[in-house]
C-alpha atoms as a PDB file:
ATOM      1  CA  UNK A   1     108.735 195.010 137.983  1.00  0.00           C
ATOM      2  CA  UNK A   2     108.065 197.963 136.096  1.00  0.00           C
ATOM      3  CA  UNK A   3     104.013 199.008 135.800  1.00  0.00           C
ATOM      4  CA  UNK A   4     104.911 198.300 132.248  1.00  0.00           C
ATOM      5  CA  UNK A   5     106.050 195.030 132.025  1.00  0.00           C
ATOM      6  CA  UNK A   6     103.599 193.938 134.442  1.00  0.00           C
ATOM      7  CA  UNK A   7     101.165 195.553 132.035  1.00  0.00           C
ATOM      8  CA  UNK A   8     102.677 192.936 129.217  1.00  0.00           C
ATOM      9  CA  UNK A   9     102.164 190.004 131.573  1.00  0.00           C
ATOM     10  CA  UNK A  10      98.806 191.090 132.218  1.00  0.00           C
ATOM     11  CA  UNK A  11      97.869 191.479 128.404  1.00  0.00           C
ATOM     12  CA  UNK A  12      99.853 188.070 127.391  1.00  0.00           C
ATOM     13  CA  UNK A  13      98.176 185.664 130.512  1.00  0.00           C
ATOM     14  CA  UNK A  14      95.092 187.612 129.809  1.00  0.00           C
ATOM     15  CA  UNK A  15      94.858 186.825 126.015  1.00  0.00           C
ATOM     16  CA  UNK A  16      96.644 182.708 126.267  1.00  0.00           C
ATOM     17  CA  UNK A  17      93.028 182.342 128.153  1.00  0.00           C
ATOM     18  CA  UNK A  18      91.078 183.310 126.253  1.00  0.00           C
ATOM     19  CA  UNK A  19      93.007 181.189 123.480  1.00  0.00           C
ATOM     20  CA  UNK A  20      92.179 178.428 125.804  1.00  0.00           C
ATOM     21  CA  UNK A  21      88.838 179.147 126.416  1.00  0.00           C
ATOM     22  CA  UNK A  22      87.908 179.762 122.368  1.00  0.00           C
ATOM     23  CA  UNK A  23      89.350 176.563 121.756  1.00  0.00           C
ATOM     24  CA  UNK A  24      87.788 174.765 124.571  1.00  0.00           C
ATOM     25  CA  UNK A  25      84.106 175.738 123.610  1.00  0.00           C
ATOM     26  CA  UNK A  26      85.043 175.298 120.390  1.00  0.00           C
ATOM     27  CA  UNK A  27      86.156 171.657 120.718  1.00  0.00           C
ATOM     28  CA  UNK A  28      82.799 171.439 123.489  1.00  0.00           C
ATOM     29  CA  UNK A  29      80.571 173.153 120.034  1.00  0.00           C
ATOM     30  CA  UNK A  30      81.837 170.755 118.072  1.00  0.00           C
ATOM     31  CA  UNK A  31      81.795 167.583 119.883  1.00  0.00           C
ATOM     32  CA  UNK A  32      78.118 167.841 121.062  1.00  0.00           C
ATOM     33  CA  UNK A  33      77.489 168.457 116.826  1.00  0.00           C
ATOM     34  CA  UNK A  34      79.342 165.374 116.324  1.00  0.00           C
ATOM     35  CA  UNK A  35      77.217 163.711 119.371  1.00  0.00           C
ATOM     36  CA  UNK A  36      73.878 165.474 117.978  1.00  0.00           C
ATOM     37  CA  UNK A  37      74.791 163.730 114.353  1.00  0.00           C
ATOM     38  CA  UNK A  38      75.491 160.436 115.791  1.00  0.00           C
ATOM     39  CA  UNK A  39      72.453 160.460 117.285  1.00  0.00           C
ATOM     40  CA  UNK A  40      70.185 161.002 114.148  1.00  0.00           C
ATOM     41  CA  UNK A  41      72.299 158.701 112.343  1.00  0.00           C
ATOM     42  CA  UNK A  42      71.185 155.693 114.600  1.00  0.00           C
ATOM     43  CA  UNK A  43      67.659 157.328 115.153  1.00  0.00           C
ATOM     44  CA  UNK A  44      67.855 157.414 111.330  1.00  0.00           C
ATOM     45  CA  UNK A  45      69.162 154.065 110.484  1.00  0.00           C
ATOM     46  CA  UNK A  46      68.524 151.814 113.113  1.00  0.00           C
ATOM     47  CA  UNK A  47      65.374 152.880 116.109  1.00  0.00           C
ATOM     48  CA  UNK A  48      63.078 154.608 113.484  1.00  0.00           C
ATOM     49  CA  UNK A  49      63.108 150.760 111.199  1.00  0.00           C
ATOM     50  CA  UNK A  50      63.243 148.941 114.524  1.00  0.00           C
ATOM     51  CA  UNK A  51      59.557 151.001 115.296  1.00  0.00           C
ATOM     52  CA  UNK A  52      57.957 150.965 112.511  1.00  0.00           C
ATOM     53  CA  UNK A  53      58.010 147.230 112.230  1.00  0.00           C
ATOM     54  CA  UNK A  54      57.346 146.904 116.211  1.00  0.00           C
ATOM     55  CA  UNK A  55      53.899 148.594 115.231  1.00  0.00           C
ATOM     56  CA  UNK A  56      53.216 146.799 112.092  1.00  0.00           C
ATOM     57  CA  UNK A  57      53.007 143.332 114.224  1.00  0.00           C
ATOM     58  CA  UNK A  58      51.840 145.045 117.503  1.00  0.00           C
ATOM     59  CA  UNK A  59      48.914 146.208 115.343  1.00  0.00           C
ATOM     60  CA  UNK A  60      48.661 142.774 113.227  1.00  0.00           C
ATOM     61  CA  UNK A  61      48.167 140.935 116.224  1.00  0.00           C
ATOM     62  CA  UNK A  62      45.872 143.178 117.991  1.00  0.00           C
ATOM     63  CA  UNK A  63      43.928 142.891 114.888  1.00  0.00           C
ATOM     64  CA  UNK A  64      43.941 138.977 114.958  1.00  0.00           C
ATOM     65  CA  UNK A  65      43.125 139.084 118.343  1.00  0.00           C
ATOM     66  CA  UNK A  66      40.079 141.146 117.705  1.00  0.00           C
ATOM     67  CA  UNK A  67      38.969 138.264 115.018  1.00  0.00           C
ATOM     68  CA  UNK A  68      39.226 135.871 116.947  1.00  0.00           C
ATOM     69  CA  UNK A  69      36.877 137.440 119.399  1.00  0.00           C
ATOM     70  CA  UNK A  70      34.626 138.434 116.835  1.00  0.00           C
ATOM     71  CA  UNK A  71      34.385 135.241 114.928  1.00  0.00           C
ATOM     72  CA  UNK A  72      34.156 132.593 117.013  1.00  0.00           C
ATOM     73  CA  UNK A  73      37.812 131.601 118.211  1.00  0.00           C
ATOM     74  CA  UNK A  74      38.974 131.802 114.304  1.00  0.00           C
ATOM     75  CA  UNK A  75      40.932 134.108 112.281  1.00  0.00           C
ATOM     76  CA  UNK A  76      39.370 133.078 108.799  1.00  0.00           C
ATOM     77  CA  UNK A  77      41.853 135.744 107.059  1.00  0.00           C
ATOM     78  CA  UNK A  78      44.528 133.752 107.758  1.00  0.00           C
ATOM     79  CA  UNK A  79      42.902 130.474 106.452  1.00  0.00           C
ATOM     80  CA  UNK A  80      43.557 130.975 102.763  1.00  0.00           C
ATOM     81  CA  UNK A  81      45.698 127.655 103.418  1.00  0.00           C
ATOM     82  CA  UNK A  82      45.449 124.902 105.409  1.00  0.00           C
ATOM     83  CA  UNK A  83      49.510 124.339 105.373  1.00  0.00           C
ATOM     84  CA  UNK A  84      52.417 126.281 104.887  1.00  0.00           C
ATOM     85  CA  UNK A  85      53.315 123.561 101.314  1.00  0.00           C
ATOM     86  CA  UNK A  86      50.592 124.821  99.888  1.00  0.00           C
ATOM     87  CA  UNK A  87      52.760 127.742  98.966  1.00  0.00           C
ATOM     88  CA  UNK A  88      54.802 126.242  96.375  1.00  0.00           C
ATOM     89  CA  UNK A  89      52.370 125.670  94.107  1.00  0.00           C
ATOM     90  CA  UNK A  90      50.095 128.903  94.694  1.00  0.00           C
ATOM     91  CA  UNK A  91      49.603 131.490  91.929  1.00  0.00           C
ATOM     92  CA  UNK A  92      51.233 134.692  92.126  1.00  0.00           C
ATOM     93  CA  UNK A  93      47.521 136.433  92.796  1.00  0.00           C
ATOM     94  CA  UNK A  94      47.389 134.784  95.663  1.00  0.00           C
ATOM     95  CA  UNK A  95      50.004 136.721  97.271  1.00  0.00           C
ATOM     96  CA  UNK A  96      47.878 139.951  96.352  1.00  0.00           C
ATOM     97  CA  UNK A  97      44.894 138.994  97.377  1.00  0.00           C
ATOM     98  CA  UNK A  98      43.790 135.534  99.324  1.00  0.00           C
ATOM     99  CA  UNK A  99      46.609 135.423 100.759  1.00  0.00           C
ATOM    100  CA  UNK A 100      47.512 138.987 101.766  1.00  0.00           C
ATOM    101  CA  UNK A 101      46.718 138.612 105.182  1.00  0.00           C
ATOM    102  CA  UNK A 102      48.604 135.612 105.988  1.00  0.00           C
ATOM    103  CA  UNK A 103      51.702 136.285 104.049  1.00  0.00           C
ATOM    104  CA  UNK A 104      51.733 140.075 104.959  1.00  0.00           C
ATOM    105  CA  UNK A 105      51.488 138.891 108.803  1.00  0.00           C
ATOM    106  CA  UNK A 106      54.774 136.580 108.084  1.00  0.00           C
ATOM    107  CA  UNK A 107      56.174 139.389 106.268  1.00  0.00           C
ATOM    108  CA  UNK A 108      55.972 142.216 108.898  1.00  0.00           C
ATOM    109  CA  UNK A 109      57.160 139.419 111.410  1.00  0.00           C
ATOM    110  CA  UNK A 110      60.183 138.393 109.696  1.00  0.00           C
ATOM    111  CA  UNK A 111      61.348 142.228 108.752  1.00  0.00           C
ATOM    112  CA  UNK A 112      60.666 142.654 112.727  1.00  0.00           C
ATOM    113  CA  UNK A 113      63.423 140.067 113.197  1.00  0.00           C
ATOM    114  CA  UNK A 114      65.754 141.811 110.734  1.00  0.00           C
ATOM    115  CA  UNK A 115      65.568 144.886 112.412  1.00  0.00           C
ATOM    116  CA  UNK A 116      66.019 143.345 115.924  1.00  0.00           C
ATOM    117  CA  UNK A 117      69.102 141.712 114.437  1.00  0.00           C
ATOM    118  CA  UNK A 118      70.668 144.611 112.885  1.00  0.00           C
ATOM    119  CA  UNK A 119      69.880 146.143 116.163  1.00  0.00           C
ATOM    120  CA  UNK A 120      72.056 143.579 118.687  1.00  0.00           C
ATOM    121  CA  UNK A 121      74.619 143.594 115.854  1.00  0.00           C
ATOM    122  CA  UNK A 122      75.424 147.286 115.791  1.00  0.00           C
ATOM    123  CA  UNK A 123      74.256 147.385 119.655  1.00  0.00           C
ATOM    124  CA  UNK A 124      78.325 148.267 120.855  1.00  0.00           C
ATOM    125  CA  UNK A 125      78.545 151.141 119.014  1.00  0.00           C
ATOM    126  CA  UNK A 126      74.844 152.596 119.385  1.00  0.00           C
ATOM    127  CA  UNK A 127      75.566 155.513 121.662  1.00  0.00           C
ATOM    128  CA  UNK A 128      72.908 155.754 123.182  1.00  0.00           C
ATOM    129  CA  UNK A 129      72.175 157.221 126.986  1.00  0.00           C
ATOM    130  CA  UNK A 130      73.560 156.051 130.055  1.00  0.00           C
ATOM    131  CA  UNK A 131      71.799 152.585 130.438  1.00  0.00           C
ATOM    132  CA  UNK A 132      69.671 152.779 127.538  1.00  0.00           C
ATOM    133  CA  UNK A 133      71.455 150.688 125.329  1.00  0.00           C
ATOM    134  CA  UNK A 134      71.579 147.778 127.683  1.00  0.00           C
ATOM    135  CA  UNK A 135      67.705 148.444 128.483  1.00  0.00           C
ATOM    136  CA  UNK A 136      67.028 148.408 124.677  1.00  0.00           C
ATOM    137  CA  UNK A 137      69.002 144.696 124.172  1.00  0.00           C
ATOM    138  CA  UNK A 138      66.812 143.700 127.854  1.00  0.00           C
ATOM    139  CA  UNK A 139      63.900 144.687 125.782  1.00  0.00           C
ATOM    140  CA  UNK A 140      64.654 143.452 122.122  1.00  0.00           C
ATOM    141  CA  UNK A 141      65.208 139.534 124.313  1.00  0.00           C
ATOM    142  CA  UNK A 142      62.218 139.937 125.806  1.00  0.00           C
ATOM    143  CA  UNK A 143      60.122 140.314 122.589  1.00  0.00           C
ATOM    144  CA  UNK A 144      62.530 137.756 120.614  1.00  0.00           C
ATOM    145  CA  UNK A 145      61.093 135.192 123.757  1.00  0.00           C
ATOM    146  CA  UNK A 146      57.678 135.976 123.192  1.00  0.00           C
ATOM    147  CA  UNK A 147      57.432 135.752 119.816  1.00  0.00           C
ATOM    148  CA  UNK A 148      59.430 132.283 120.167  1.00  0.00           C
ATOM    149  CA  UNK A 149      57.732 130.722 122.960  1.00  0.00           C
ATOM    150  CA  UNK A 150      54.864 127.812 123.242  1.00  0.00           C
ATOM    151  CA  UNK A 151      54.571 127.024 119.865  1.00  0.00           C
ATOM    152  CA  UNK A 152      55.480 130.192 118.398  1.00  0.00           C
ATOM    153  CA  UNK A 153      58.885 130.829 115.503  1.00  0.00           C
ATOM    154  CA  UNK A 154      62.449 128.708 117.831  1.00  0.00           C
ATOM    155  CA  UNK A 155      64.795 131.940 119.124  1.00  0.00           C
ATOM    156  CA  UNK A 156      67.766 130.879 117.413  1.00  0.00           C
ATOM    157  CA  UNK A 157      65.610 130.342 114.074  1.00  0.00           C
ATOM    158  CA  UNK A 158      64.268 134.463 114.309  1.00  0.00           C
ATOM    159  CA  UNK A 159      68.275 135.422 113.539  1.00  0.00           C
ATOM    160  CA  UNK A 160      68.568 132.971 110.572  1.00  0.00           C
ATOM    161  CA  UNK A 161      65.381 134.775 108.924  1.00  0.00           C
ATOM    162  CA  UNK A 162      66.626 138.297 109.761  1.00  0.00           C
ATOM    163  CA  UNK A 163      69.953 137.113 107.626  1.00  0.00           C
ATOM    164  CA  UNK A 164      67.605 135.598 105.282  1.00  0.00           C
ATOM    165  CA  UNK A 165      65.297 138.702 104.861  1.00  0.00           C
ATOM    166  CA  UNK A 166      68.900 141.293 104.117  1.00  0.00           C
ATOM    167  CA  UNK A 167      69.193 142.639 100.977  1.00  0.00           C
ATOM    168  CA  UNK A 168      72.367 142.715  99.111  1.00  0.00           C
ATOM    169  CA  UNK A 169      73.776 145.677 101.178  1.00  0.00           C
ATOM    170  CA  UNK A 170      72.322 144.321 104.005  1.00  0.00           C
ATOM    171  CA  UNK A 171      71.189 147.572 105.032  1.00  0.00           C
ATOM    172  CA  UNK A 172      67.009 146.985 104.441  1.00  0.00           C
ATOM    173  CA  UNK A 173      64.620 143.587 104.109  1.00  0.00           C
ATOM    174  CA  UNK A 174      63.670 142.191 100.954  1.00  0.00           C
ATOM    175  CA  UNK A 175      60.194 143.548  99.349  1.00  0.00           C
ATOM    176  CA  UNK A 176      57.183 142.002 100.071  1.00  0.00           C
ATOM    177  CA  UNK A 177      57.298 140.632  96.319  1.00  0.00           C
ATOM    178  CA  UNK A 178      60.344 139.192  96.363  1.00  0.00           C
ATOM    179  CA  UNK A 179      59.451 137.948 100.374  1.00  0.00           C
ATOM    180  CA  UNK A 180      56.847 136.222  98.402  1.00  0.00           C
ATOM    181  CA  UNK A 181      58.882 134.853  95.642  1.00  0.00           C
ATOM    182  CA  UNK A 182      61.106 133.133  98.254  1.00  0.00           C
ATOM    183  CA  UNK A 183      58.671 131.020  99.709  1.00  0.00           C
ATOM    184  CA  UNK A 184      57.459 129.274  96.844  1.00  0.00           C
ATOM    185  CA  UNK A 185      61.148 128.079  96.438  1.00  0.00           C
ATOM    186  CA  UNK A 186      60.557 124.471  98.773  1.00  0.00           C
ATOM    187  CA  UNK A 187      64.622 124.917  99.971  1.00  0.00           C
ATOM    188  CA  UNK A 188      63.183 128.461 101.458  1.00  0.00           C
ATOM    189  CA  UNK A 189      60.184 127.935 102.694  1.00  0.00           C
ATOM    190  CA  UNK A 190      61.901 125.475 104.797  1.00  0.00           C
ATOM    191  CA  UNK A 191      63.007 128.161 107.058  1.00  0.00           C
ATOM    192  CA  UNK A 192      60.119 130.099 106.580  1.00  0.00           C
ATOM    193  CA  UNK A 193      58.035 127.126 107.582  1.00  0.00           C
ATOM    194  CA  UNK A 194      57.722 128.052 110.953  1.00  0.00           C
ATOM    195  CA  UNK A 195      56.998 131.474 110.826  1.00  0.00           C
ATOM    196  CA  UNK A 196      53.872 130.751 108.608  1.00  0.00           C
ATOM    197  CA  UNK A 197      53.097 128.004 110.884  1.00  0.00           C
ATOM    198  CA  UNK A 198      53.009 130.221 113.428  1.00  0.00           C
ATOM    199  CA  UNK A 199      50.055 132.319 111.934  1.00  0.00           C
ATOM    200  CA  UNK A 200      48.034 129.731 110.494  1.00  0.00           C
ATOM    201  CA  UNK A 201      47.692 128.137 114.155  1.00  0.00           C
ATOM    202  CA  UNK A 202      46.798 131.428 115.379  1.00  0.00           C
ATOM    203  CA  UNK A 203      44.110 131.702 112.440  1.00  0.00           C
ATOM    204  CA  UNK A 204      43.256 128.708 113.925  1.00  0.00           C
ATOM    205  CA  UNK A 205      42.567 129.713 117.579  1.00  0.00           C
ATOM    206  CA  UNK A 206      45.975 128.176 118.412  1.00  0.00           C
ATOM    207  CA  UNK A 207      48.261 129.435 120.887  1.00  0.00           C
ATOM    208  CA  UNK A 208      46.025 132.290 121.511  1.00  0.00           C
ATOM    209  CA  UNK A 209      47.245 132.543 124.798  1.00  0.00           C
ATOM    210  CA  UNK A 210      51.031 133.712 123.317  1.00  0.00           C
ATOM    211  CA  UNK A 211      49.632 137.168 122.025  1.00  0.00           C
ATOM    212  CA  UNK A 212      48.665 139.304 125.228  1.00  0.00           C
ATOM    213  CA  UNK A 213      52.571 138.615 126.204  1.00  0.00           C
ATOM    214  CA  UNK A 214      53.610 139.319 122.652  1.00  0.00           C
ATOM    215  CA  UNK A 215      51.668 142.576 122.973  1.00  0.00           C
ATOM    216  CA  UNK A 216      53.007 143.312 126.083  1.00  0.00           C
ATOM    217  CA  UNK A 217      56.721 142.828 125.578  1.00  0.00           C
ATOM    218  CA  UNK A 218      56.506 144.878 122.164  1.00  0.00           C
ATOM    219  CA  UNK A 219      54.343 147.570 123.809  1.00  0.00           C
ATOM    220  CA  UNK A 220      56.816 147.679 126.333  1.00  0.00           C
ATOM    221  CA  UNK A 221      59.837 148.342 123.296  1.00  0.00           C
ATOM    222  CA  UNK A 222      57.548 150.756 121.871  1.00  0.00           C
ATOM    223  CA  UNK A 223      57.641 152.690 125.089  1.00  0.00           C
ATOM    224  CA  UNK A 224      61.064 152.805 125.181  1.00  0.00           C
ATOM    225  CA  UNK A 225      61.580 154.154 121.795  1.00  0.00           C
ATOM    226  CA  UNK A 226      59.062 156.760 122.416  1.00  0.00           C
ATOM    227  CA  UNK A 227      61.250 158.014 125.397  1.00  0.00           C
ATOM    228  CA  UNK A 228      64.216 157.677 123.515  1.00  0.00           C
ATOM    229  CA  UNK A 229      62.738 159.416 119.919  1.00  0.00           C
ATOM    230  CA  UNK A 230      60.271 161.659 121.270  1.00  0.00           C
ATOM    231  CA  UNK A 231      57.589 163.649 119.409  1.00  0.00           C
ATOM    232  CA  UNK A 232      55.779 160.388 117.941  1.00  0.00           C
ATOM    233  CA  UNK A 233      52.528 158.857 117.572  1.00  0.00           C
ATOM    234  CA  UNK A 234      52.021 156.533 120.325  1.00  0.00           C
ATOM    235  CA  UNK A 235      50.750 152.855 119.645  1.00  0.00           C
ATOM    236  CA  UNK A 236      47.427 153.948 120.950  1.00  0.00           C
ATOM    237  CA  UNK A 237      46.663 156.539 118.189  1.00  0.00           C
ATOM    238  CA  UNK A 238      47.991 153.427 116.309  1.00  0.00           C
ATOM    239  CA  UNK A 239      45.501 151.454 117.028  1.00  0.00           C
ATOM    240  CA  UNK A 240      42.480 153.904 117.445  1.00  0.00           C
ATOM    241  CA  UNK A 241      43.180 154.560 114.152  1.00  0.00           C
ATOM    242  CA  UNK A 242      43.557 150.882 112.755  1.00  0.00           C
ATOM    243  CA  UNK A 243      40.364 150.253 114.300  1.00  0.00           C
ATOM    244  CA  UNK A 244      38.449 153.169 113.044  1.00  0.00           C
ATOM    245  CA  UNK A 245      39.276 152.246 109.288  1.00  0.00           C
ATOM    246  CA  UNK A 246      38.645 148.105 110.160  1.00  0.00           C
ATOM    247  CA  UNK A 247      35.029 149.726 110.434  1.00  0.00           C
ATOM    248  CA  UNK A 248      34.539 151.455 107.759  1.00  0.00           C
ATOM    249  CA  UNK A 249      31.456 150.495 105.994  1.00  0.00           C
ATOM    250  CA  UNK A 250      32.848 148.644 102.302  1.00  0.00           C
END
């Protein structure tokens, strides 16, 4: 073989690899932007909702159990009613004011379920990493159970609200407002029954005993998230904060 040929050979196996290597990191470039956009897309559409309404009721009932420390075994802001009927007949100020509390607890609750649903719905195709997605179902159970347990809203009832609380596109929960215009239809509050039964006997002094393991499983899906999200308040700052406006002087 002639220095010159071998000179071609050279130049030709020398430039089909780099080919292959431009394309390869090229294909590697592109698939971990395609990975990277997935990943904000769920973050996006599916774990930052799931949080924010893991905090709303972590902090609700941290609140409640506050009150019922500080006022004798009784939460009287979520006495405005003495029975979940009552609603149907209740005027729309209510809602606003009296009953803010009460029906803001149920509302946060119920949007809680929607996101958990929407969660374990989309849960096969939620890349998320290795083991995290089945730790993230272990987790959404575990709060599902302690929210449904001794006295508290039946697991199998939680998914019926979460389809209950979808908007047309199914993509977000109803408004508070409209929330609030469903219950004072008697055929919906049936559902809803439960879930505002479950408040008033913790206003009550009720079933006290179901909140530390409430708090604990969601604290426990808040951690996760954290890990998974990154670069978030924690539900400490949460709280200190929550606190630190509860005692404000009014």
């Amino acid at each position: 073989m002639t220095a010159g040929i071998l000179t071609a050979v050279i130049s030709a196996v020398t430039s089909l690899l780099v080919a292959v290597g431009t394309q390869y990191f090229a294909f590697r470039t592109t698939r971990q932007l395609d990975q990277a956009q997935e990943r904000d897309r769920i973050i996006l559409t599916y774990l930052n909702p799931l949080r924010l309404y893991a905090e709303e009721v972590y902090a609700r009932l941290d609140r409640i159990r506050d009150r019922l420390e500080q006022e004798n075994g009784t939460c009287q802001a979520l006495l405005s009613i003495d029975q979940p009927e009552a609603i149907h007949s209740i005027d729309e100020d209510w809602f606003a004011y009296q009953g803010y509390y009460l029906m803001s607890s149920c509302y946060m609750t119920a949007c809680l379920f929607f996101q958990i649903q929407r969660v374990r719905t989309h849960a096969p195709f939620l890349k998320l990493s290795q083991n995290s997605d089945t730790e993230l179902i272990s987790l959404l159970f575990d709060v599902s159970v302690s929210l449904g347990k001794g006295g508290g809203i039946y697991y199998i009832l939680q998914g019926t609200l979460a389809h209950e609380m979808a908007t047309p596109e199914g993509q977000t929960p109803m408004s508070y407002r409209a929330f609030c215009t469903q219950l004072r239809d008697p055929q919906n509050l049936a559902w809803f029954k439960q879930l505002v039964q479950f408040y008033l006997k913790l206003g009550q002094g009720q079933n006290r005993d179901r909140i530390a393991p409430t708090l604990s499983a969601i604290q426990q899906l808040l951690r996760f998230l954290e890990r998974t999200l990154g670069g978030n308040t924690s539900i400490e700052q949460r709280l200190i904060t929550q606190n630190e406006a509860a005692n404000q002087p009014r």
